[in-house]
N, C-alpha and C. Protein backbone atom coordinates (compact mmCIF):
# COMPACT_ATOMS: atom_id res chain seq x y z
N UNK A 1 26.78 19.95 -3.84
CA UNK A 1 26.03 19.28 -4.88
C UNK A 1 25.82 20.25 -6.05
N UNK A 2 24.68 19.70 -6.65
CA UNK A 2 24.41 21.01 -8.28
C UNK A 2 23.81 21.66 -7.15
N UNK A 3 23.00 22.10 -6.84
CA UNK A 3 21.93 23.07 -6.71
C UNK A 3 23.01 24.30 -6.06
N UNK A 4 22.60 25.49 -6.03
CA UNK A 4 23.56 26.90 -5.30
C UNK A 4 23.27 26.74 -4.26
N UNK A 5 23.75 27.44 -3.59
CA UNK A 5 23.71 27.94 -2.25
C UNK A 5 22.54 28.52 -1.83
N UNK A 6 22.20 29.68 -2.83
CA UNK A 6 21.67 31.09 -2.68
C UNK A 6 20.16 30.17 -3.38
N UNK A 7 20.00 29.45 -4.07
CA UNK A 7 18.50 28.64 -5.07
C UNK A 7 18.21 28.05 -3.59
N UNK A 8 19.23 27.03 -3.04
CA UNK A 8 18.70 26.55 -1.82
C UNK A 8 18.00 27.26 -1.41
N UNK A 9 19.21 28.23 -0.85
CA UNK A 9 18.49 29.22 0.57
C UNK A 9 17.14 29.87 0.16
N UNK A 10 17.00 30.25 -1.30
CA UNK A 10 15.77 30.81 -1.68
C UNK A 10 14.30 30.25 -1.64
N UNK A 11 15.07 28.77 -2.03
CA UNK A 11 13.51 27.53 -2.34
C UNK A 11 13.26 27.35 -0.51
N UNK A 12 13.88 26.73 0.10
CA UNK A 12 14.10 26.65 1.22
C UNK A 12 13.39 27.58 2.08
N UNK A 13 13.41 29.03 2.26
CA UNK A 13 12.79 29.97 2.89
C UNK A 13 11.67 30.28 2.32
N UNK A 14 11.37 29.93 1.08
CA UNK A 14 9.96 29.92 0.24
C UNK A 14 8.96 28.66 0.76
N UNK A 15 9.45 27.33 0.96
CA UNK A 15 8.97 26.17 1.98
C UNK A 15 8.64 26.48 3.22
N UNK A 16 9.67 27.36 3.94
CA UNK A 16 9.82 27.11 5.08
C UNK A 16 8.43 28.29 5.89
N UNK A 17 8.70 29.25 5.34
CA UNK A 17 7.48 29.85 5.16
C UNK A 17 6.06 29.52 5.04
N UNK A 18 5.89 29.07 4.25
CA UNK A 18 4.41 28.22 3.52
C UNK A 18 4.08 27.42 4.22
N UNK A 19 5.36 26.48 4.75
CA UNK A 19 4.85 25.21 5.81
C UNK A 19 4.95 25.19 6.77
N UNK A 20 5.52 26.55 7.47
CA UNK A 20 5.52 26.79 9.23
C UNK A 20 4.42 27.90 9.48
N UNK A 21 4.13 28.33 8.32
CA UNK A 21 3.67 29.58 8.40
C UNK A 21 2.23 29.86 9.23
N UNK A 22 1.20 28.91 8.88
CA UNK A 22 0.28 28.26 9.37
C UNK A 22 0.20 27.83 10.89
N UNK A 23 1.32 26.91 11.25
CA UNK A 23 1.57 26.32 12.33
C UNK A 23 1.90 27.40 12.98
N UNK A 24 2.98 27.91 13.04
CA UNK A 24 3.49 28.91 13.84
C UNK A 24 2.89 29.94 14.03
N UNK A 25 2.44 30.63 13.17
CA UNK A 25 1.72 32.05 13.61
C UNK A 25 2.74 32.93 13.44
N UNK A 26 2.79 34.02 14.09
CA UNK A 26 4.03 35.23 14.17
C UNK A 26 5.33 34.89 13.84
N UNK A 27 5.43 33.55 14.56
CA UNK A 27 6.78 33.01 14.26
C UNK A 27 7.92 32.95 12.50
N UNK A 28 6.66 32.67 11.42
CA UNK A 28 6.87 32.90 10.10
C UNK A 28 7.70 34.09 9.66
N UNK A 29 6.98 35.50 10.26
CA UNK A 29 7.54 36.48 10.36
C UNK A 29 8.75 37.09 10.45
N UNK A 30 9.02 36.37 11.19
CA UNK A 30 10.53 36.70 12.32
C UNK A 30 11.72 36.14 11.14
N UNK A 31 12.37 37.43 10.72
CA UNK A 31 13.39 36.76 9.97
C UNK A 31 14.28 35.52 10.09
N UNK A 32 14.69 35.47 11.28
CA UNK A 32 15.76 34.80 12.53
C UNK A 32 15.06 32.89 12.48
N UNK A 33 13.95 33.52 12.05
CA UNK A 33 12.98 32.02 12.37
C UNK A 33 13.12 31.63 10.69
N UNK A 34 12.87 32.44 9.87
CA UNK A 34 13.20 31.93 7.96
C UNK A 34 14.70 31.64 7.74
N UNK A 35 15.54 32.57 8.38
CA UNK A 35 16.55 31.90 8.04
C UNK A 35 17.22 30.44 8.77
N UNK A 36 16.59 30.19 9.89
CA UNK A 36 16.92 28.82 10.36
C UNK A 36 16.00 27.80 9.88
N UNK A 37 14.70 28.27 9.29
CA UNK A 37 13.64 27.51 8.69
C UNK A 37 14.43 26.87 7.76
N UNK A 38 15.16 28.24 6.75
CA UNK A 38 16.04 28.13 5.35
C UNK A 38 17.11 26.88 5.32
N UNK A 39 18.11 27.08 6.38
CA UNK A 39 18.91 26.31 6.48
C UNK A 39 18.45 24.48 6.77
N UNK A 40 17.72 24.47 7.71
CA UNK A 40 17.16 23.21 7.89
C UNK A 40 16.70 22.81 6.60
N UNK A 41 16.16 23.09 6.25
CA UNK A 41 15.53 22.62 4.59
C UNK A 41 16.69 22.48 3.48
N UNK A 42 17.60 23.31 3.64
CA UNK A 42 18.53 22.87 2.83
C UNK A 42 19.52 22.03 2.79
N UNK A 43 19.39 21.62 4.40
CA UNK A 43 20.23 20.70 4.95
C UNK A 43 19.27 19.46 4.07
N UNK A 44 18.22 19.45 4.49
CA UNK A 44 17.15 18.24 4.32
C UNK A 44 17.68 17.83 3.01
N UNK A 45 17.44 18.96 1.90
CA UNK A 45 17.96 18.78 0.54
C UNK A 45 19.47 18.26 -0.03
N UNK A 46 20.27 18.92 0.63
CA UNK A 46 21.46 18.18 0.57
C UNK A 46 21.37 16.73 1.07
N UNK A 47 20.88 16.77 1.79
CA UNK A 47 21.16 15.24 2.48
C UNK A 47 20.28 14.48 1.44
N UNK A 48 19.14 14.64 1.31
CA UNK A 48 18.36 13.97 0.02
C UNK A 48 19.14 13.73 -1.11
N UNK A 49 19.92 14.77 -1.41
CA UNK A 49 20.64 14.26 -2.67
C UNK A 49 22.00 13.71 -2.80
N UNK A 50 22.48 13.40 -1.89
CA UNK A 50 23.67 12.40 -1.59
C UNK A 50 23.15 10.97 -1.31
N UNK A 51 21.72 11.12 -0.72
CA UNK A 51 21.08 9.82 -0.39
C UNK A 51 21.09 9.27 -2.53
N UNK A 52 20.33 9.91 -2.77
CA UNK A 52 20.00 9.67 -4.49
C UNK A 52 20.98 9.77 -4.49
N UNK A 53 22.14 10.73 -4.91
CA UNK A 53 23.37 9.66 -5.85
C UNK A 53 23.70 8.63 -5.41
N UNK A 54 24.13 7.97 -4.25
CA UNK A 54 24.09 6.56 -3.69
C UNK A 54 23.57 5.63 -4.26
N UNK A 55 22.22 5.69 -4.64
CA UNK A 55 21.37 4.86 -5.14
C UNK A 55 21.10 4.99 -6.46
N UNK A 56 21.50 6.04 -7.08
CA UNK A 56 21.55 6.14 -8.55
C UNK A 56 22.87 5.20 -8.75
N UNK A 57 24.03 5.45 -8.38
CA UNK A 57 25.34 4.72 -8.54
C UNK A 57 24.84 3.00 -8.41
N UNK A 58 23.66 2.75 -7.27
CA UNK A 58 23.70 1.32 -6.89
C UNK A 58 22.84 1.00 -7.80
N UNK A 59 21.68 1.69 -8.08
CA UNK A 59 20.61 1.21 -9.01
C UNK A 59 20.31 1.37 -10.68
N UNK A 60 21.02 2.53 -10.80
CA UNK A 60 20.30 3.48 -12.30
C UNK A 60 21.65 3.47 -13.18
N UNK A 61 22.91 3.65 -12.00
CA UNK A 61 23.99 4.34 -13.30
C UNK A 61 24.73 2.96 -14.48
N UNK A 62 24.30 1.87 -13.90
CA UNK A 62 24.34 0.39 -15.41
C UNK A 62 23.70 0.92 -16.57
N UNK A 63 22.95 1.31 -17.08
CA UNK A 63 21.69 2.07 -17.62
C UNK A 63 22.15 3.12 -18.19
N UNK A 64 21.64 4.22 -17.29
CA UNK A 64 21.98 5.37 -17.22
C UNK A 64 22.83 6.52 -17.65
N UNK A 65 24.18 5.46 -16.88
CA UNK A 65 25.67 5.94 -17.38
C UNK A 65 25.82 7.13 -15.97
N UNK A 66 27.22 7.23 -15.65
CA UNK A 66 27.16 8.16 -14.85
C UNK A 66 27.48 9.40 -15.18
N UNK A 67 27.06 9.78 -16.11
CA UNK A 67 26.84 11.27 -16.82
C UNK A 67 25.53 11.32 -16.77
N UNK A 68 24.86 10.59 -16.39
CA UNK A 68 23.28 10.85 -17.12
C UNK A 68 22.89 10.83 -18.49
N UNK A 69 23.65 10.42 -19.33
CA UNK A 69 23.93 10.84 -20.69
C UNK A 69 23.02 9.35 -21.39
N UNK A 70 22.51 8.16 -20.69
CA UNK A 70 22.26 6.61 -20.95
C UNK A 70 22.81 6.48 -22.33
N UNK A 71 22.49 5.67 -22.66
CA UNK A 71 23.09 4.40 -24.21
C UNK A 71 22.32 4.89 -25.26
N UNK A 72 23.12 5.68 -26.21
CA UNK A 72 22.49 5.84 -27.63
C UNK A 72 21.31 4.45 -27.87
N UNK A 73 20.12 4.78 -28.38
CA UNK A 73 19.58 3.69 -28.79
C UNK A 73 19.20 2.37 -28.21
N UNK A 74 19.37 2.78 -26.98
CA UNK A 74 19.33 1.98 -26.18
C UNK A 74 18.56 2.06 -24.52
N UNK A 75 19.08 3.12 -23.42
CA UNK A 75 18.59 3.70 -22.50
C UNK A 75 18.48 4.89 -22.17
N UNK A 76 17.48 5.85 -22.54
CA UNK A 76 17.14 7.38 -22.74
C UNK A 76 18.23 8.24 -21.59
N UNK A 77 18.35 9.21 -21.86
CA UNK A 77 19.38 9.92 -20.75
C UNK A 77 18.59 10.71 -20.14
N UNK A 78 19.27 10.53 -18.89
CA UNK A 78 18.50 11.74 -17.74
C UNK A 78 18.94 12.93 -17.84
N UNK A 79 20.01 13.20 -18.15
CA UNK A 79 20.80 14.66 -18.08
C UNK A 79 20.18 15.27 -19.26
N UNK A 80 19.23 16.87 -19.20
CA UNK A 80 18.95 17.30 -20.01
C UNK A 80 17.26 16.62 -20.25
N UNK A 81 17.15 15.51 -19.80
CA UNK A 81 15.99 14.96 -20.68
C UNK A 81 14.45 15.83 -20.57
N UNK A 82 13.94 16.18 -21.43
CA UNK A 82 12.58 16.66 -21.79
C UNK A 82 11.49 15.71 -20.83
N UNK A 83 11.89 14.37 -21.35
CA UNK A 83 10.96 13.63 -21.03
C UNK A 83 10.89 13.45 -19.41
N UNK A 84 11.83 13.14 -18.72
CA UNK A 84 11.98 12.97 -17.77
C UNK A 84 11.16 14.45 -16.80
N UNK A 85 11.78 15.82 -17.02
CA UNK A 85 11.59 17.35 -16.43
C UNK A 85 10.27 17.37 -16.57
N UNK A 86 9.50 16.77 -17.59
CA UNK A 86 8.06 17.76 -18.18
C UNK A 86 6.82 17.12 -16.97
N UNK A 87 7.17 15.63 -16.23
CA UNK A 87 5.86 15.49 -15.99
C UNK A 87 6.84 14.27 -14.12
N UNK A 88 6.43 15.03 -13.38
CA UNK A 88 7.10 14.23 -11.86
C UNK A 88 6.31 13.29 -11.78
N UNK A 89 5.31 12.99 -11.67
CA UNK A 89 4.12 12.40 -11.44
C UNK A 89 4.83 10.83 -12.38
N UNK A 90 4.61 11.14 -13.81
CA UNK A 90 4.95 10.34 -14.48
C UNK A 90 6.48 9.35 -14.58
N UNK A 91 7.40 10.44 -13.92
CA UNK A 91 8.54 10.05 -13.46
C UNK A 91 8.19 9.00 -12.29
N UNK A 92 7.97 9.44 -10.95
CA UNK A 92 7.59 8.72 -10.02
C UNK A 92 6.70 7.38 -10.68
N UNK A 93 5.42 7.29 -11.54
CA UNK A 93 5.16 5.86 -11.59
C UNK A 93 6.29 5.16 -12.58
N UNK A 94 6.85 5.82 -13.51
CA UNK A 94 7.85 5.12 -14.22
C UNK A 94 9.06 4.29 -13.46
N UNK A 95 9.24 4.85 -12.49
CA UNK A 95 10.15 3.98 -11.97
C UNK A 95 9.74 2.96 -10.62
N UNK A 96 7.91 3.64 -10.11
CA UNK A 96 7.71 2.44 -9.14
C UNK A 96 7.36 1.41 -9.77
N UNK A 97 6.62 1.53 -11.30
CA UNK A 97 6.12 0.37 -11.92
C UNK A 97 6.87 -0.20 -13.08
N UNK A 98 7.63 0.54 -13.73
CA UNK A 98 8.74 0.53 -14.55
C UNK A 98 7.77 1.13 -16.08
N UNK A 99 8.66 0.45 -17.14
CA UNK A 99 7.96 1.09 -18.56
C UNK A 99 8.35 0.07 -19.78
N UNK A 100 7.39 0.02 -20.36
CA UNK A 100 7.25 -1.17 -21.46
C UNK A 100 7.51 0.02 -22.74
N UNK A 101 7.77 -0.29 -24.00
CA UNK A 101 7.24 0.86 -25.17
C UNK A 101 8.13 1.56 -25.24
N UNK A 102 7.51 2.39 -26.97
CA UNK A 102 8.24 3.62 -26.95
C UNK A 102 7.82 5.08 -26.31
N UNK A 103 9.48 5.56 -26.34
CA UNK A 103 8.95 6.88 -25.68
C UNK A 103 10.22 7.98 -26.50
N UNK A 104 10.07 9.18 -26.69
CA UNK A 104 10.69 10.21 -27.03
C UNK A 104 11.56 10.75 -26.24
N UNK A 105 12.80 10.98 -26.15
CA UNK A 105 13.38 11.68 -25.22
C UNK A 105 14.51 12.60 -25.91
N UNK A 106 14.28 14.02 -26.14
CA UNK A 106 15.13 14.77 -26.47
C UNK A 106 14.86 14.60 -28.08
N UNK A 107 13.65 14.13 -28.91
CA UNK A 107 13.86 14.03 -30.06
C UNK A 107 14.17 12.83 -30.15
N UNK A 108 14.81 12.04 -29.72
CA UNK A 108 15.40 9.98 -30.16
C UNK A 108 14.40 9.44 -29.68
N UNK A 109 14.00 8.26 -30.41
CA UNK A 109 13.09 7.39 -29.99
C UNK A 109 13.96 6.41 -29.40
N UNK A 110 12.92 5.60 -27.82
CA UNK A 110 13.50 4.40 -27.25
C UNK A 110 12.39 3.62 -27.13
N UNK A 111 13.01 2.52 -27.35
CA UNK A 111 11.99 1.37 -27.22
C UNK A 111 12.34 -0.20 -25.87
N UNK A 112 13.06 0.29 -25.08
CA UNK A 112 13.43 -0.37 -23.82
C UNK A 112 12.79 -0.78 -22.87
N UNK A 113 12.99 -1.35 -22.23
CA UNK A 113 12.21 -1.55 -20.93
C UNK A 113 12.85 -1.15 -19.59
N UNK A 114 12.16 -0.74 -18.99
CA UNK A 114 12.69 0.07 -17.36
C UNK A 114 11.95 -0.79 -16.76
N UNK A 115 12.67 -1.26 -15.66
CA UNK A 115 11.93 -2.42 -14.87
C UNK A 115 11.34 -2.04 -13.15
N UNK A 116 10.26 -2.16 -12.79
CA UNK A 116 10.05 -1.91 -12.14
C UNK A 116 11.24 -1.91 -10.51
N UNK A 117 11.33 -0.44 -10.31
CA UNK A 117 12.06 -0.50 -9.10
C UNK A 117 11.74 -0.87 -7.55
N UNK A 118 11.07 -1.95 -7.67
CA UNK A 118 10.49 -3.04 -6.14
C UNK A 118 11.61 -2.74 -5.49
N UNK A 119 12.20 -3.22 -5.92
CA UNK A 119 13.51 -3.24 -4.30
C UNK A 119 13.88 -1.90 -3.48
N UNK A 120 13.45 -0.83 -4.11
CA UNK A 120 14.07 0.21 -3.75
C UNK A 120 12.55 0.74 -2.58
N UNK A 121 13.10 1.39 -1.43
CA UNK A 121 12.08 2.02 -0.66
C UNK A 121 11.50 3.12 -0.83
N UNK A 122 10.23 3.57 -1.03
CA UNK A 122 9.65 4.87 -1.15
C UNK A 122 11.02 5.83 -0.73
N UNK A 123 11.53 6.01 0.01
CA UNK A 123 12.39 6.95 0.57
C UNK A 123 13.89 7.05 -0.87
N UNK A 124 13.85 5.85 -1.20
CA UNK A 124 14.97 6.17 -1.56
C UNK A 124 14.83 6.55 -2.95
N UNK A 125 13.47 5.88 -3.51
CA UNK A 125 12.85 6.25 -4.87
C UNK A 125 12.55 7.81 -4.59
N UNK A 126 12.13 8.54 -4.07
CA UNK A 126 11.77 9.88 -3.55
C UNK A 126 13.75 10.48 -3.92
N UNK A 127 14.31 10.27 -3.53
CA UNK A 127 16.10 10.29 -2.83
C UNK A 127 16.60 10.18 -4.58
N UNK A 128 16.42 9.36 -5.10
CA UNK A 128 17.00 9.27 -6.65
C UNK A 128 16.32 10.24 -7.34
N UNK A 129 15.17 10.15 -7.33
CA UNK A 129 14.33 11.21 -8.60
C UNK A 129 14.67 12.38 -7.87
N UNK A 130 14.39 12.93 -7.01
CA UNK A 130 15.19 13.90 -6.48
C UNK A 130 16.73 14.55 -7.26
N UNK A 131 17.83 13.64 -7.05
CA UNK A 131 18.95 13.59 -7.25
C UNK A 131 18.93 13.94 -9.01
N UNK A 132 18.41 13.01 -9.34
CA UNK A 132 18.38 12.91 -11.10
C UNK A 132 17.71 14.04 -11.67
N UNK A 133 16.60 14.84 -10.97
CA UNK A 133 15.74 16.30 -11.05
C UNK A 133 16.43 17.33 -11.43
N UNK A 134 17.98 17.22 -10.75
CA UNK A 134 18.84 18.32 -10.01
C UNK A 134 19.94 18.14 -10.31
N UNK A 135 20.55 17.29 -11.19
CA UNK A 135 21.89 17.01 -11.70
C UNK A 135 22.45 17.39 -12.92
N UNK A 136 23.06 17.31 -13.53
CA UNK A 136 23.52 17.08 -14.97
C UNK A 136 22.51 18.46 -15.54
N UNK A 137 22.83 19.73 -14.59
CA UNK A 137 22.26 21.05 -15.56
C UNK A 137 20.90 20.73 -15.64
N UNK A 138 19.94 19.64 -15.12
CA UNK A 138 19.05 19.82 -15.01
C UNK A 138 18.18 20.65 -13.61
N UNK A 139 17.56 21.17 -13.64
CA UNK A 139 16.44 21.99 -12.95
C UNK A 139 14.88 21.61 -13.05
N UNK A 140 14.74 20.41 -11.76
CA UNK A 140 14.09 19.86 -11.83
C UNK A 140 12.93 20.19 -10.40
N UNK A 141 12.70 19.27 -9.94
CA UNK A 141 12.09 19.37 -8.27
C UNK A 141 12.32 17.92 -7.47
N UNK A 142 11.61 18.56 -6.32
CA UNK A 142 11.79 17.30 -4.93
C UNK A 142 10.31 16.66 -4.97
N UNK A 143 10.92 15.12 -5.08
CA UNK A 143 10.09 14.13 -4.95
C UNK A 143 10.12 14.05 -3.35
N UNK A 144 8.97 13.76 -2.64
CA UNK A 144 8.44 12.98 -1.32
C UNK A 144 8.44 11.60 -1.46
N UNK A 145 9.02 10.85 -0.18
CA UNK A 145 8.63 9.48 -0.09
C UNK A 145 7.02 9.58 -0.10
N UNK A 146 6.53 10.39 0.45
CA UNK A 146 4.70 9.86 0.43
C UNK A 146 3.95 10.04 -0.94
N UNK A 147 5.03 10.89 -2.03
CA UNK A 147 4.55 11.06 -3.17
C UNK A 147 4.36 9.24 -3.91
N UNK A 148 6.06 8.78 -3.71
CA UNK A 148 6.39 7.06 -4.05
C UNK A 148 5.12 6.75 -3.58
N UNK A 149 4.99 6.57 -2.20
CA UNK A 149 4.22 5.54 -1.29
C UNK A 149 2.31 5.65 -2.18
N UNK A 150 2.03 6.61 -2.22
CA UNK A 150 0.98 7.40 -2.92
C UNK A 150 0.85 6.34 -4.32
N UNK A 151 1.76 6.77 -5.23
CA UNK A 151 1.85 5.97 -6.54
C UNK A 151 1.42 4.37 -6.30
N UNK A 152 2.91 3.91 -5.77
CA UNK A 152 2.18 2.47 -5.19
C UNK A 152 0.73 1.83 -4.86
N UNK A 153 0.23 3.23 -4.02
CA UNK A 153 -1.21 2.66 -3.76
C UNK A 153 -0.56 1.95 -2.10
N UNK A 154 -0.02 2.02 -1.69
CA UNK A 154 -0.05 1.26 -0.25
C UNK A 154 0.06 2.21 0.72
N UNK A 155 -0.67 1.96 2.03
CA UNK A 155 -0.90 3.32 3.09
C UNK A 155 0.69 3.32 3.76
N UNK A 156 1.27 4.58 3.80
CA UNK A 156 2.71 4.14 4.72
C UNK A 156 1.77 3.45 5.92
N UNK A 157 2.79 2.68 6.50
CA UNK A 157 2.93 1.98 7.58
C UNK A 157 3.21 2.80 8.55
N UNK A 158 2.94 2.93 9.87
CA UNK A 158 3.75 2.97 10.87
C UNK A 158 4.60 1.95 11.69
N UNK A 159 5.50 2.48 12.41
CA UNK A 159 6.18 1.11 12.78
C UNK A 159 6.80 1.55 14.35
N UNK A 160 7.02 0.28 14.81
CA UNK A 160 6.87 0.03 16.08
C UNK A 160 8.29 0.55 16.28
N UNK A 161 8.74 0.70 17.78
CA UNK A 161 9.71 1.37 17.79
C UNK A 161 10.93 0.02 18.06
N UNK A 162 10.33 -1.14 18.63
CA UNK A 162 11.23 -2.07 19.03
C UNK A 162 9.96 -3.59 18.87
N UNK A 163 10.67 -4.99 18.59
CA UNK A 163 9.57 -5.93 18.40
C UNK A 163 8.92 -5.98 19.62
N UNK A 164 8.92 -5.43 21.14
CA UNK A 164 7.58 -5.75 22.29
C UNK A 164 7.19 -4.68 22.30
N UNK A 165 6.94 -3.83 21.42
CA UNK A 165 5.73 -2.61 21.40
C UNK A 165 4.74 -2.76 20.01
N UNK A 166 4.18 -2.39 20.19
CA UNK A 166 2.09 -2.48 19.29
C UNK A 166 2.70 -2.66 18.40
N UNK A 167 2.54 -3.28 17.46
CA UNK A 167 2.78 -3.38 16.10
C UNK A 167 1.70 -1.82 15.37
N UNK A 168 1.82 -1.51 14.74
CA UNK A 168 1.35 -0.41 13.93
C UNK A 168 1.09 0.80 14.62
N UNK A 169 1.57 0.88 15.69
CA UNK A 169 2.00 2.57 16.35
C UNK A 169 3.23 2.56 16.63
N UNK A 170 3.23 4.13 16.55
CA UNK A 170 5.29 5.02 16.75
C UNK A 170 5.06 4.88 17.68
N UNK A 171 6.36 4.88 18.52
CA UNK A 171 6.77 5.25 19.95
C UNK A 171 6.16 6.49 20.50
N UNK A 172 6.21 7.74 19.73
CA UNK A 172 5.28 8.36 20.09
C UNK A 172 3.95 8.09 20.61
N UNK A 173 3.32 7.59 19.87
CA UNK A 173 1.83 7.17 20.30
C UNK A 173 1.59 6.35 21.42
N UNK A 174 2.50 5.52 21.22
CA UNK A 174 2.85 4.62 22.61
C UNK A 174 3.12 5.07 23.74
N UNK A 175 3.84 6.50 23.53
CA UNK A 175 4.00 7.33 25.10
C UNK A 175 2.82 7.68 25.58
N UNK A 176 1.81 8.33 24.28
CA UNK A 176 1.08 9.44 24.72
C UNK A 176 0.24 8.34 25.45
N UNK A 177 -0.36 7.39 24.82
CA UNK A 177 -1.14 6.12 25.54
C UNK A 177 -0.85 5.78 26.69
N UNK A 178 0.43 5.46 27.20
CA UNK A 178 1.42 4.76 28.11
C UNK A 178 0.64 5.15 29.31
C-alpha cells in the first residue's frame, strides 16, 4: 500500500506498546514481544486499507475520481486535501451524516452535497477514511469503527453467535454463563 514498511513498523510498535503495555506488564518490555506486537498491527493496517480501497472504488471513487483528485468545481479532492487532513472528527461526521454548503478545499470553493453514507457499516466507514487518510501522498491517521459508531450516536451492538443463542450477547459470554 502507501504507507512504508519501516512508518508501519514504527507507528505500530508505538501502539503496540501503549496498548499492551498496561495489560501486560514486563511483557511490553521484551523486544521479541514489540516486534510481534509491531507486526500484528501492521498487518491490522494493511488489511484496513485494502478493506477502504474496496469501498472507496464501490462508494466514493464516482465522485471522487480514482486519483483522489474529485471534479473541478464540482466534488472537492481527497488527495492532498487540507480540508479533509486538518480535522478526523469532522471527516468521520461528514461522511456518517453527509454535507450540505460551502466548504474550502485547497483554496477552491465547493458548494455540493455529500450524502449521507447509511449504507456503509461503521467498519467500513472507519476502512475508507482510513484508506483516503493514507493515499494519494497524503499522511493522515486511522479511523476506528467505534470512532463511526460513536458519531452516529448508536451503542455497538453485540451479536449473537448463531439465531438460538441470547440475542445481545457474544458467544463468549454465552460460554462464560453456560
Amino acid at each position: 500500500m502507501k504507507f512504508s514498511r519501516l512508518g508501519l513498523l514504527a507507528a505500530a510498535a508505538f501502539a503496540a506498546g501503549s496498548a499492551f503495555g498496561q495489560a501486560a506488564g514486563s511483557r511490553s518490555d521484551n523486544p521479541a514481544f514489540q516486534v510481534h506486537a509491531a507486526e500484528v498491527a501492521t498487518a491490522q493496517i494493511e488489511s484496513q486499507m485494502k478493506a477502504g480501497e474496496a469501498t472507496f472504488k464501490a462508494a466514493c471513487m464516482a465522485c471522487h475520481q480514482a486519483d483522489g483528485k474529485g471534479l473541478a468545481g464540482a466534488f472537492p479532492p481527497l488527495a492532498g486535501s487540507d480540508y479533509l487532513l486538518k480535522d478526523k472528527a469532522r471527516a468521520v461526521a461528514t461522511v456518517v451524516h453527509g454535507k450540505t454548503g460551502p466548504i474550502t478545499v485547497n483554496g477552491q470553493k465547493f458548494d455540493s452535497v455529500m450524502p449521507p453514507m447509511s449504507q456503509l457499516s461503521d467498519e467500513e466507514i472507519a476502512n475508507v477514511l482510513t484508506y483516503v487518510a493514507n493515499t494519494w501522498g497524503n499522511k493522515g491517521w486511522r479511523v476506528a469503527a467505534a470512532e463511526v459508531a460513536k458519531e452516529r450516536g448508536i451503542p455497538q451492538k453485540k451479536s449473537a453467535g448463531s439465531p438460538t443463542e441470547h440475542p445481545g450477547a457474544t458467544v463468549s459470554e454465552l460460554k462464560y454463563q453456560g
